[in-house]
C-alpha atoms as a PDB file:
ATOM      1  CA  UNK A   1     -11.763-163.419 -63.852  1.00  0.00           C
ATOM      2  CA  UNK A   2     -10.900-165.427 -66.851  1.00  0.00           C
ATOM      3  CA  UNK A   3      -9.409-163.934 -70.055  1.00  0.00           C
ATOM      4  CA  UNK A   4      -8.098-160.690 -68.047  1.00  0.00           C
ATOM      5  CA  UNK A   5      -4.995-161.790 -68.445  1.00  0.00           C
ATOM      6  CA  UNK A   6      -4.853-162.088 -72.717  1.00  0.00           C
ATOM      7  CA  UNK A   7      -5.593-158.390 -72.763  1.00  0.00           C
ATOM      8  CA  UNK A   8      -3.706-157.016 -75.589  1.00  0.00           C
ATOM      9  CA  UNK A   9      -3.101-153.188 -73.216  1.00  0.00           C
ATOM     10  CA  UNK A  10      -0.819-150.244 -72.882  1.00  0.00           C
ATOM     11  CA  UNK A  11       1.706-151.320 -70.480  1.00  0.00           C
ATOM     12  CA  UNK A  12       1.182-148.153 -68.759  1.00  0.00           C
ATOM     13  CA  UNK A  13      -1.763-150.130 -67.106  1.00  0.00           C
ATOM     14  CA  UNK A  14      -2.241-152.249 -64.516  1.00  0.00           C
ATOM     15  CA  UNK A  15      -5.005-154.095 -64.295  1.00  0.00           C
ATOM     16  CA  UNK A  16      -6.991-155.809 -61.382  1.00  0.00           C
ATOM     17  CA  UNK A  17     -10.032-158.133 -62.303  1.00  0.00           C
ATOM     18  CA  UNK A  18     -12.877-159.022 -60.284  1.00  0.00           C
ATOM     19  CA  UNK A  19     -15.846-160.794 -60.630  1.00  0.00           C
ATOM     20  CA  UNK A  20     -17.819-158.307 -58.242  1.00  0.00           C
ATOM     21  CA  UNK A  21     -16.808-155.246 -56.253  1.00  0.00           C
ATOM     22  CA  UNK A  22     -19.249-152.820 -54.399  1.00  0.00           C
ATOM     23  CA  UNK A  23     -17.953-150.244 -56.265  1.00  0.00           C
ATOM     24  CA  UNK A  24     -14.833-149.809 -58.298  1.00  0.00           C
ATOM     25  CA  UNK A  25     -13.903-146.604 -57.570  1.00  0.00           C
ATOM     26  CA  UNK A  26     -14.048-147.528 -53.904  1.00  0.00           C
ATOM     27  CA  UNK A  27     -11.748-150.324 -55.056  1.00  0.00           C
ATOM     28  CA  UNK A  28      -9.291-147.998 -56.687  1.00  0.00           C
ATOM     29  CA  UNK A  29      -9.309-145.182 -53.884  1.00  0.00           C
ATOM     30  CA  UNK A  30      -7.988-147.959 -51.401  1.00  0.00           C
ATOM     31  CA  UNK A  31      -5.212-148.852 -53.910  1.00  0.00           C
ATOM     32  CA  UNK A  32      -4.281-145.313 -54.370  1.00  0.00           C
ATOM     33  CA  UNK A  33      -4.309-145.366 -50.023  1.00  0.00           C
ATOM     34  CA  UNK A  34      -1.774-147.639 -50.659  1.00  0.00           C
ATOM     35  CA  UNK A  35       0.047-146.443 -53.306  1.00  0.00           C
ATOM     36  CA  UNK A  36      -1.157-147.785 -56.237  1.00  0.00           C
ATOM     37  CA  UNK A  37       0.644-145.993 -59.636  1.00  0.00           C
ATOM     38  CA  UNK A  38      -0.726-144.232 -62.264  1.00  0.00           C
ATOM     39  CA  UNK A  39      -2.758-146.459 -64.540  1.00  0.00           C
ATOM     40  CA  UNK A  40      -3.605-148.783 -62.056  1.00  0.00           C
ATOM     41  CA  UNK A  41      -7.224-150.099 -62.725  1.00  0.00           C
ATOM     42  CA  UNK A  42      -9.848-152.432 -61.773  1.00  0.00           C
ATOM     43  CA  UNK A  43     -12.787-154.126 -64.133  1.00  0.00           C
ATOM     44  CA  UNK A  44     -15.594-156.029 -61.990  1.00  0.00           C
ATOM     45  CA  UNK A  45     -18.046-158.139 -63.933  1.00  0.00           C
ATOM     46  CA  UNK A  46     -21.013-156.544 -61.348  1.00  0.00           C
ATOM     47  CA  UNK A  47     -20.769-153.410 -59.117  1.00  0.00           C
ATOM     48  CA  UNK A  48     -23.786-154.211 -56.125  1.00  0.00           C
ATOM     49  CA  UNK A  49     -23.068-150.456 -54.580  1.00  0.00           C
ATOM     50  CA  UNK A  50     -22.060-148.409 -58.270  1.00  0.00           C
ATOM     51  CA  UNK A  51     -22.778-144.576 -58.328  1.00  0.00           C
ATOM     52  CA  UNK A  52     -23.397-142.139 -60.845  1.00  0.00           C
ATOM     53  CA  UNK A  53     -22.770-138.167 -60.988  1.00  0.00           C
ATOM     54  CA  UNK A  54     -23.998-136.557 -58.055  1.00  0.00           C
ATOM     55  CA  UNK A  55     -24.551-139.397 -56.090  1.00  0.00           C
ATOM     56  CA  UNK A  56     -26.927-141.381 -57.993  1.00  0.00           C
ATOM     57  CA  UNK A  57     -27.345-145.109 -58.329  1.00  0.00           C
ATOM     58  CA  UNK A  58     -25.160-146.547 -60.894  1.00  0.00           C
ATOM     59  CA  UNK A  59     -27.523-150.112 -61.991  1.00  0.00           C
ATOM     60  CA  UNK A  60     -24.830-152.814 -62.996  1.00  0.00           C
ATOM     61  CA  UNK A  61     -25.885-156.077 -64.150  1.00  0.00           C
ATOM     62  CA  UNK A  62     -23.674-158.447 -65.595  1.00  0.00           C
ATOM     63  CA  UNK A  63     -23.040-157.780 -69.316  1.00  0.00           C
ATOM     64  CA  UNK A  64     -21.682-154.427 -69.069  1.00  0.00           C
ATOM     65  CA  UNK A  65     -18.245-152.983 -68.513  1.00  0.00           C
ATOM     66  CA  UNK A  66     -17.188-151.190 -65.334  1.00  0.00           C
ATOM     67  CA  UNK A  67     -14.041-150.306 -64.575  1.00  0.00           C
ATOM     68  CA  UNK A  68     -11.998-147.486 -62.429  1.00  0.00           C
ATOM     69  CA  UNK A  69      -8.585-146.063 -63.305  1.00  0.00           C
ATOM     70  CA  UNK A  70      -6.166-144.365 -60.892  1.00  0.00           C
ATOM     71  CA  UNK A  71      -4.333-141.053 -62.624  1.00  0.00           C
ATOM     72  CA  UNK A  72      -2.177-139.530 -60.773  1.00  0.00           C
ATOM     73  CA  UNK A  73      -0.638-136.237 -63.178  1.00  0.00           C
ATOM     74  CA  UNK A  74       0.916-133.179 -62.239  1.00  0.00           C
ATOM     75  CA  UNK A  75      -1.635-131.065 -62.120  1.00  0.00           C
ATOM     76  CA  UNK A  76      -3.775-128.894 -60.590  1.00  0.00           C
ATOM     77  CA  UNK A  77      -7.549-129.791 -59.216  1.00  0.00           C
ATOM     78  CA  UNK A  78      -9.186-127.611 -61.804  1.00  0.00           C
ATOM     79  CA  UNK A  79      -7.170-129.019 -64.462  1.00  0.00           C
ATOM     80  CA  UNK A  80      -7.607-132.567 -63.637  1.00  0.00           C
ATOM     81  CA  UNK A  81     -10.894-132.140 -64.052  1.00  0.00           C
ATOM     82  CA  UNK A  82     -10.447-131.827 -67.529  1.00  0.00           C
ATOM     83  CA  UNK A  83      -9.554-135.460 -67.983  1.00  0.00           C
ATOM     84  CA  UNK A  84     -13.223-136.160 -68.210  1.00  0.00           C
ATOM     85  CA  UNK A  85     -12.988-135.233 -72.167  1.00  0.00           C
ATOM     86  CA  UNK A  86      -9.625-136.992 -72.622  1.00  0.00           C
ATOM     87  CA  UNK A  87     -11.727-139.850 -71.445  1.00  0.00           C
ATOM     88  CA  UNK A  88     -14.333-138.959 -73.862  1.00  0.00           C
ATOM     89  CA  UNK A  89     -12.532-138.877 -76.856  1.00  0.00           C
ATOM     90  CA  UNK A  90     -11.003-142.201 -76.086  1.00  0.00           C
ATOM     91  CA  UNK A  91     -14.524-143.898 -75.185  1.00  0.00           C
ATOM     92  CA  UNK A  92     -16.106-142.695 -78.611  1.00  0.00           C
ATOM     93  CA  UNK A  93     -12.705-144.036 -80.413  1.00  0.00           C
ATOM     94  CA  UNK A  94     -13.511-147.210 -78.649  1.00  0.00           C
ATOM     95  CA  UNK A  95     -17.447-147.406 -79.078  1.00  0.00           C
ATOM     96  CA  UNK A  96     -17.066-146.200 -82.913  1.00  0.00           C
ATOM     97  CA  UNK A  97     -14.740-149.325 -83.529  1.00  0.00           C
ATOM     98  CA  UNK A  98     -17.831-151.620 -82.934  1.00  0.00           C
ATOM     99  CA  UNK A  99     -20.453-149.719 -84.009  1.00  0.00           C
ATOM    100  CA  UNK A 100     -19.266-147.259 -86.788  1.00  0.00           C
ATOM    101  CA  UNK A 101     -22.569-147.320 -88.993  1.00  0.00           C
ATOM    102  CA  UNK A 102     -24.237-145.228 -85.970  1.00  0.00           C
ATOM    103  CA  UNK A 103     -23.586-141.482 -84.871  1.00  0.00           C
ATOM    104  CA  UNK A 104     -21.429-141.297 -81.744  1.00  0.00           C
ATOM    105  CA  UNK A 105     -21.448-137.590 -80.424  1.00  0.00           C
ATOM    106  CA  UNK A 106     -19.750-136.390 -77.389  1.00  0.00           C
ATOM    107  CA  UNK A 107     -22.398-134.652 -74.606  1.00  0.00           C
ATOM    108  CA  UNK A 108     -20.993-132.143 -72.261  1.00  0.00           C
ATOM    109  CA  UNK A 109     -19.594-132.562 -69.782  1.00  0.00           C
ATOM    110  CA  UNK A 110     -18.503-136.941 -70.595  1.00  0.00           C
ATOM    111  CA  UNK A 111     -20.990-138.817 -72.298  1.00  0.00           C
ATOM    112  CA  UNK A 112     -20.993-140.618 -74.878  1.00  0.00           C
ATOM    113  CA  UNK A 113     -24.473-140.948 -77.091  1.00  0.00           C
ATOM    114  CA  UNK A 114     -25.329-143.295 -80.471  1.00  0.00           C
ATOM    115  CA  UNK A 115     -27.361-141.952 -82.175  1.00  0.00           C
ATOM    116  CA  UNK A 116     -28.296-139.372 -79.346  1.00  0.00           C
ATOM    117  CA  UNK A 117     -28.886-141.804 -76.929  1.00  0.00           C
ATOM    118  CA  UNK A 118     -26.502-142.213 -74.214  1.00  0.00           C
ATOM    119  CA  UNK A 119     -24.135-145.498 -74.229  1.00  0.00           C
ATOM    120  CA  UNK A 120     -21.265-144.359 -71.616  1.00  0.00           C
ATOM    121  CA  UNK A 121     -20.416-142.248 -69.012  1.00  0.00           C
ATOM    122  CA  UNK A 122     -17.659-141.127 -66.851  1.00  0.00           C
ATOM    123  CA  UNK A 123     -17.514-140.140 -63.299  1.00  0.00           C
ATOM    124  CA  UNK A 124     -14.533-138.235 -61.564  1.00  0.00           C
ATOM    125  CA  UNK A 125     -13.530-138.134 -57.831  1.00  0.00           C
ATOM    126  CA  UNK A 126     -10.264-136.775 -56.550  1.00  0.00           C
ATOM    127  CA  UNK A 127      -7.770-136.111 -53.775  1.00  0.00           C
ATOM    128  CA  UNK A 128      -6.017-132.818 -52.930  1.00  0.00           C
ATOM    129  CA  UNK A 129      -2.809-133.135 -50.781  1.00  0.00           C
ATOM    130  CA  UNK A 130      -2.028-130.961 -47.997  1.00  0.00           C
ATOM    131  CA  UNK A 131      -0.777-128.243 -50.851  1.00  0.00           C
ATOM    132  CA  UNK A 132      -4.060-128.248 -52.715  1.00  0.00           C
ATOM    133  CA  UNK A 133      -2.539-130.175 -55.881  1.00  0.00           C
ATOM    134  CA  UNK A 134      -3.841-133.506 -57.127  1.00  0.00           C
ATOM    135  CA  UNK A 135      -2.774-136.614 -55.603  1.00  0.00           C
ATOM    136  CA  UNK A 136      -5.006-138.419 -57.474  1.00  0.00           C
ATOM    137  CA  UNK A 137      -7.891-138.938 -59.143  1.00  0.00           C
ATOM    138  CA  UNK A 138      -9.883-142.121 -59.960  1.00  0.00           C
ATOM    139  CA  UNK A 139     -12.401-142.325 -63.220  1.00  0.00           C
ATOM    140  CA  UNK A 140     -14.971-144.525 -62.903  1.00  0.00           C
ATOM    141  CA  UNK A 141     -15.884-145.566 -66.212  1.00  0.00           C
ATOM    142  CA  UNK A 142     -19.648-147.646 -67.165  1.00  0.00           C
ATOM    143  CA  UNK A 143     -20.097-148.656 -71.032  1.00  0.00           C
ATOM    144  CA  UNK A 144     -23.751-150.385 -71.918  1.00  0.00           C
ATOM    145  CA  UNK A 145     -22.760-153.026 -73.813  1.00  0.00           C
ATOM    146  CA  UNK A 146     -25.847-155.479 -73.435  1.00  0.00           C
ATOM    147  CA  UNK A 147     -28.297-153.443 -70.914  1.00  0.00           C
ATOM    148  CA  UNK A 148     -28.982-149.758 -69.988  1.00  0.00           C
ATOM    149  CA  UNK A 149     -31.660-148.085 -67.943  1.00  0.00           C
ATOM    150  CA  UNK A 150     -34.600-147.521 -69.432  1.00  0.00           C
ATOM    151  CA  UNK A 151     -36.344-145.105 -66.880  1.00  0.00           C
ATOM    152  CA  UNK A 152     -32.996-142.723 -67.018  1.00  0.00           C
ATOM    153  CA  UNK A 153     -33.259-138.823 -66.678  1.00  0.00           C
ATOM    154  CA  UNK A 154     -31.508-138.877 -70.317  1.00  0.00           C
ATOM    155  CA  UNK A 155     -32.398-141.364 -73.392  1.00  0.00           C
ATOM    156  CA  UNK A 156     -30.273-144.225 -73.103  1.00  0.00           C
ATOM    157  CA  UNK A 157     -29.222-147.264 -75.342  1.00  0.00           C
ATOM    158  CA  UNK A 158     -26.629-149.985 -75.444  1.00  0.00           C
ATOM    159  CA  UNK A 159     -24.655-151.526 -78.534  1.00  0.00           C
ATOM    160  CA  UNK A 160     -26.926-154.563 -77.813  1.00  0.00           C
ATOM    161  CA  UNK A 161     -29.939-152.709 -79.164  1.00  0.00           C
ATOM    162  CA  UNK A 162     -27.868-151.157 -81.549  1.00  0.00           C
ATOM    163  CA  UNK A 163     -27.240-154.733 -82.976  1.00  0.00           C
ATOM    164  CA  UNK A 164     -23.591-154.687 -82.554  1.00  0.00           C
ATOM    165  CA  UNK A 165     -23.505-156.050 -79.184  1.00  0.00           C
ATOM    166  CA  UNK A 166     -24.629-159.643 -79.119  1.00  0.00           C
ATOM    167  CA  UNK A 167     -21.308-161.234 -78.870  1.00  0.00           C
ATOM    168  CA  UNK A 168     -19.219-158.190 -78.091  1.00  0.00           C
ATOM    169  CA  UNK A 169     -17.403-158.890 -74.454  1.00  0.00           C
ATOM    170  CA  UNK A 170     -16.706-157.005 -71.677  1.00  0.00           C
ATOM    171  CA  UNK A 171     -12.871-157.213 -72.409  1.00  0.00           C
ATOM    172  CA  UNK A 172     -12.939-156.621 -75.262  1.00  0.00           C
ATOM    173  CA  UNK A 173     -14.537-152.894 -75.367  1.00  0.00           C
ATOM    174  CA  UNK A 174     -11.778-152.320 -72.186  1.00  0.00           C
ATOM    175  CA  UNK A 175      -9.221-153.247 -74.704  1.00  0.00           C
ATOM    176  CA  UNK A 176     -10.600-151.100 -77.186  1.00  0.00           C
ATOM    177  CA  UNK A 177     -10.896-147.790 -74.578  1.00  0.00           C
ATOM    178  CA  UNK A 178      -7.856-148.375 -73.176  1.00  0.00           C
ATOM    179  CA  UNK A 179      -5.324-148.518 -76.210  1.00  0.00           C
ATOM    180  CA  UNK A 180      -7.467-144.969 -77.538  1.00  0.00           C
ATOM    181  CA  UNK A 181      -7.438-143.436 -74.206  1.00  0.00           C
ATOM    182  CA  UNK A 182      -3.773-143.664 -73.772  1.00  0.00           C
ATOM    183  CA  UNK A 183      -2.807-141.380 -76.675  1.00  0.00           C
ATOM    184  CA  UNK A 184      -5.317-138.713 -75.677  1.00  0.00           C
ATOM    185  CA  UNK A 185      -3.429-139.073 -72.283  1.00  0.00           C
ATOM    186  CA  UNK A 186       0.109-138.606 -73.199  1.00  0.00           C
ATOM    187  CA  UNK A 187      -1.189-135.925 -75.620  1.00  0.00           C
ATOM    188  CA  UNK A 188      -2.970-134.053 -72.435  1.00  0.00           C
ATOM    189  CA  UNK A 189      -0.721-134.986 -70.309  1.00  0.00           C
ATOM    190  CA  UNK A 190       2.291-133.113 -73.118  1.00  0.00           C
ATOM    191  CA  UNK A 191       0.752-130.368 -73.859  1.00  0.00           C
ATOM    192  CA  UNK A 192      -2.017-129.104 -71.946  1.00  0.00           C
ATOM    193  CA  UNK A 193      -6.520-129.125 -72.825  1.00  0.00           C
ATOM    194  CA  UNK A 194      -6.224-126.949 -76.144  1.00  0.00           C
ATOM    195  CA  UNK A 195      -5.690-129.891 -78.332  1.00  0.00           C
ATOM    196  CA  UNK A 196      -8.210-131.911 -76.830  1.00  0.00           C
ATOM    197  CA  UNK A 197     -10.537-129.085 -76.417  1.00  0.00           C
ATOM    198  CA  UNK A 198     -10.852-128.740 -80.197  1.00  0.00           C
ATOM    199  CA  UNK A 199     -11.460-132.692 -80.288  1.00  0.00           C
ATOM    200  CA  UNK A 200     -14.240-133.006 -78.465  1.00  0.00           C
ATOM    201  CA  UNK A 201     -15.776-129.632 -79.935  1.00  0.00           C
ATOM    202  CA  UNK A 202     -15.554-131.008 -83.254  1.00  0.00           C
ATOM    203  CA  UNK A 203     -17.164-134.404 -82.469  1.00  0.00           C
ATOM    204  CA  UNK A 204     -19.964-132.061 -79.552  1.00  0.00           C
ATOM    205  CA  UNK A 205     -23.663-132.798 -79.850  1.00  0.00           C
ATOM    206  CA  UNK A 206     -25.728-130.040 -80.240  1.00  0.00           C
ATOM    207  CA  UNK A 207     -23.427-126.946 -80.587  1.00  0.00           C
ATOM    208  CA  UNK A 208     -25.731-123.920 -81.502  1.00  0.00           C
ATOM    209  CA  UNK A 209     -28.379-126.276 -80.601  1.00  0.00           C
ATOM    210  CA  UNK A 210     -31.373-124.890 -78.297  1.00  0.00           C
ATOM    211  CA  UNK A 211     -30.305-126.995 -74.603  1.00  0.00           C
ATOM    212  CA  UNK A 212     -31.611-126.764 -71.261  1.00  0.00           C
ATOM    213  CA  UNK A 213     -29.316-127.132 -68.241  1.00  0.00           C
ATOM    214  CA  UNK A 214     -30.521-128.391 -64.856  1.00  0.00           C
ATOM    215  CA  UNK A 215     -28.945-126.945 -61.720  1.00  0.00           C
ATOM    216  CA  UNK A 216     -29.395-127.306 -57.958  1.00  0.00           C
ATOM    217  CA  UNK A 217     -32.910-125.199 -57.683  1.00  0.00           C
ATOM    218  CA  UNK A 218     -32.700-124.114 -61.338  1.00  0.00           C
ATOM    219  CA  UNK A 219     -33.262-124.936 -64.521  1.00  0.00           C
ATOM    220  CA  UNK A 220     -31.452-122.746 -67.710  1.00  0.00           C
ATOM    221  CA  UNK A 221     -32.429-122.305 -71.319  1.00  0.00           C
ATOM    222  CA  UNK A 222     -30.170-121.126 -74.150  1.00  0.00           C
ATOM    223  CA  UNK A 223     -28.112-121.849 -76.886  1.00  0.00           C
ATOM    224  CA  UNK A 224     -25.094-123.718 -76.609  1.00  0.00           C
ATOM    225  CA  UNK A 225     -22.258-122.317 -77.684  1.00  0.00           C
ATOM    226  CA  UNK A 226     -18.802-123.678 -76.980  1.00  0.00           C
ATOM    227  CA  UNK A 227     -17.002-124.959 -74.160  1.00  0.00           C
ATOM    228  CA  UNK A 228     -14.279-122.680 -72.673  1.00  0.00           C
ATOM    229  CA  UNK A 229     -10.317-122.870 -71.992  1.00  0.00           C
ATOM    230  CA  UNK A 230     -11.523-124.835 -68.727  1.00  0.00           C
ATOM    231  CA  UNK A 231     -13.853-126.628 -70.425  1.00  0.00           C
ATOM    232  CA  UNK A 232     -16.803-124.629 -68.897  1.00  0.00           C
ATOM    233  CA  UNK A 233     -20.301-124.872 -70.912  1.00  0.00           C
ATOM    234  CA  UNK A 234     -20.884-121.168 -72.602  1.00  0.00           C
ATOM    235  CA  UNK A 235     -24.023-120.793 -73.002  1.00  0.00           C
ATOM    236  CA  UNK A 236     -26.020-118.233 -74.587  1.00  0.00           C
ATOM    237  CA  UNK A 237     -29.486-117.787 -72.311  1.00  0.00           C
ATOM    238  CA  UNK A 238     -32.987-116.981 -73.877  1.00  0.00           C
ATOM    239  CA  UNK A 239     -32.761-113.361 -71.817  1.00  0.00           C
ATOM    240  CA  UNK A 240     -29.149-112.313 -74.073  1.00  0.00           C
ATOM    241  CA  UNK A 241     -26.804-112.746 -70.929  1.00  0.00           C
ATOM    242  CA  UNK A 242     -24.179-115.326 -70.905  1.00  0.00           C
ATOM    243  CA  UNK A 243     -23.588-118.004 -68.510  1.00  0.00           C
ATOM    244  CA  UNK A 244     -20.754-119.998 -68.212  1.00  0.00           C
ATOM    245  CA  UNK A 245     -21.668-123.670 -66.679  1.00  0.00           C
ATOM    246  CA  UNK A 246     -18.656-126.018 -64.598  1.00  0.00           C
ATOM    247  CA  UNK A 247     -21.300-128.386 -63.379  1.00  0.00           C
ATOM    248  CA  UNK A 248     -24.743-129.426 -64.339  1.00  0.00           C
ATOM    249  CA  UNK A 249     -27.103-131.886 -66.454  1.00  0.00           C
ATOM    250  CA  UNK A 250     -27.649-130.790 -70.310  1.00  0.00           C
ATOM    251  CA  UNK A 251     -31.059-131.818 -71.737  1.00  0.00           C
ATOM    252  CA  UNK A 252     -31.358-130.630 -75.465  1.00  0.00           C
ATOM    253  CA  UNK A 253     -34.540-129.589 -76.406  1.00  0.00           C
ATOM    254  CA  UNK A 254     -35.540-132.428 -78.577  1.00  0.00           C
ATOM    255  CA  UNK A 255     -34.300-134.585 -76.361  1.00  0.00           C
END
């Protein structure tokens, strides 16, 4: 892939180009198979087998950036899991730089939205060794930088339509993410989610906001209130329980 290689990145990265891939997390998990280090990554120009959260299609045309990073910290499964908002705050950082006349909110549990409209996700898929700690974990990582879905369970944009796009490439927005990922990385990595917990809170869409959360076989109403110590959704239902939510899709009610 040309230009890869004039990346201005943390050398705590290594990165792999391709012009296609089925899927770059599949990419990634056979490096880390291998032995691949921490920060090992790889960008494809088209994924033609991507996937989203819960095993949904991931649509990738060319234009976009897509790209997989392999962590491997000391940490516990629960607690890796956390890296989804570490990635979060580093995305918005990124996305912001090129587009900072817009809103860019954070939606639990690692989207990022303009103008609350969703322009990036993250997706998270690890491996426990035989002691139950992390091995590793690979982030898959889509940005819409020219195209985005327009028949997508959630409102979705790109910086395109946002009219910041037009010439804005690929390697250039991985630039961008990586060099503000990496401090939210080393500062997670030092000392532990509290830090990054209040963060992301503070850049949150709709806290106290009415939201709706779909489940396998249910679908929630309340009032969002925080996210917990773990990073779990509390939220506030219409009956006056609480719930507290580890997995699920968050629809806001004016959404």
């Amino acid at each position: 892939m040309k230009g890869s290689s004039s990346l201005n990145i943390p050398t705590s990265f290594n990165l792999h180009s391709r012009d296609e891939v089925g899927s770059t997390n599949d990419e990634v998990r056979l490096l880390a198979e291998q032995g691949a280090q921490d920060g090992t990554i790889v960008w494809a120009l088209r994924q033609s087998a991507g996937r989203g959260r819960q095993g949904r299609t991931w649509v990738s045309p060319e234009g976009n950036l897509y790209f997989s990073i392999l962590l491997r910290p000391t940490v516990s499964i629960a607690e890796a899991a956390n890296i989804s908002f570490v990635a979060s705050l580093g995305l918005a950082d990124a996305v912001r730089k090129f587009a900072p006349e817009f809103n860019i909110t954070l939606k639990w549990p690692n989207d990022v939205l303009i103008d609350g409209k969703k322009v990036s996700g993250v997706l998270l898929e690890s491996k426990a060794n035989t002691l139950g700690k992390l091995e590793y974990l690979i982030m898959g990582i889509g940005i819409n930088l020219k195209h985005y879905p327009e028949d997508a369970r959630y409102p979705a944009t790109s910086l395109l339509e946002k009219n910041t796009g037009s010439t804005l490439k690929p390697g250039e927005m991985l630039e961008a993410f990586l060099n503000n990922f990496d401090p939210w990385y080393k500062l997670w990595n030092k000392e532990g989610f509290g830090s990054v917990r209040v963060a992301w809170l503070d850049q949150a869409h709709g806290v106290g906001d009415k939201i709706y959360v779909r489940l396998p076989g249910e679908t929630l109403s309340g009032r969002f209130v925080t996210i917990d110590q773990d990073g779990a959704l509390d939220l506030d239902l219409d009956s006056g329980k609480q719930r507290l939510i580890t997995a699920g899709d968050v629809f806001f009610a004016t959404s």
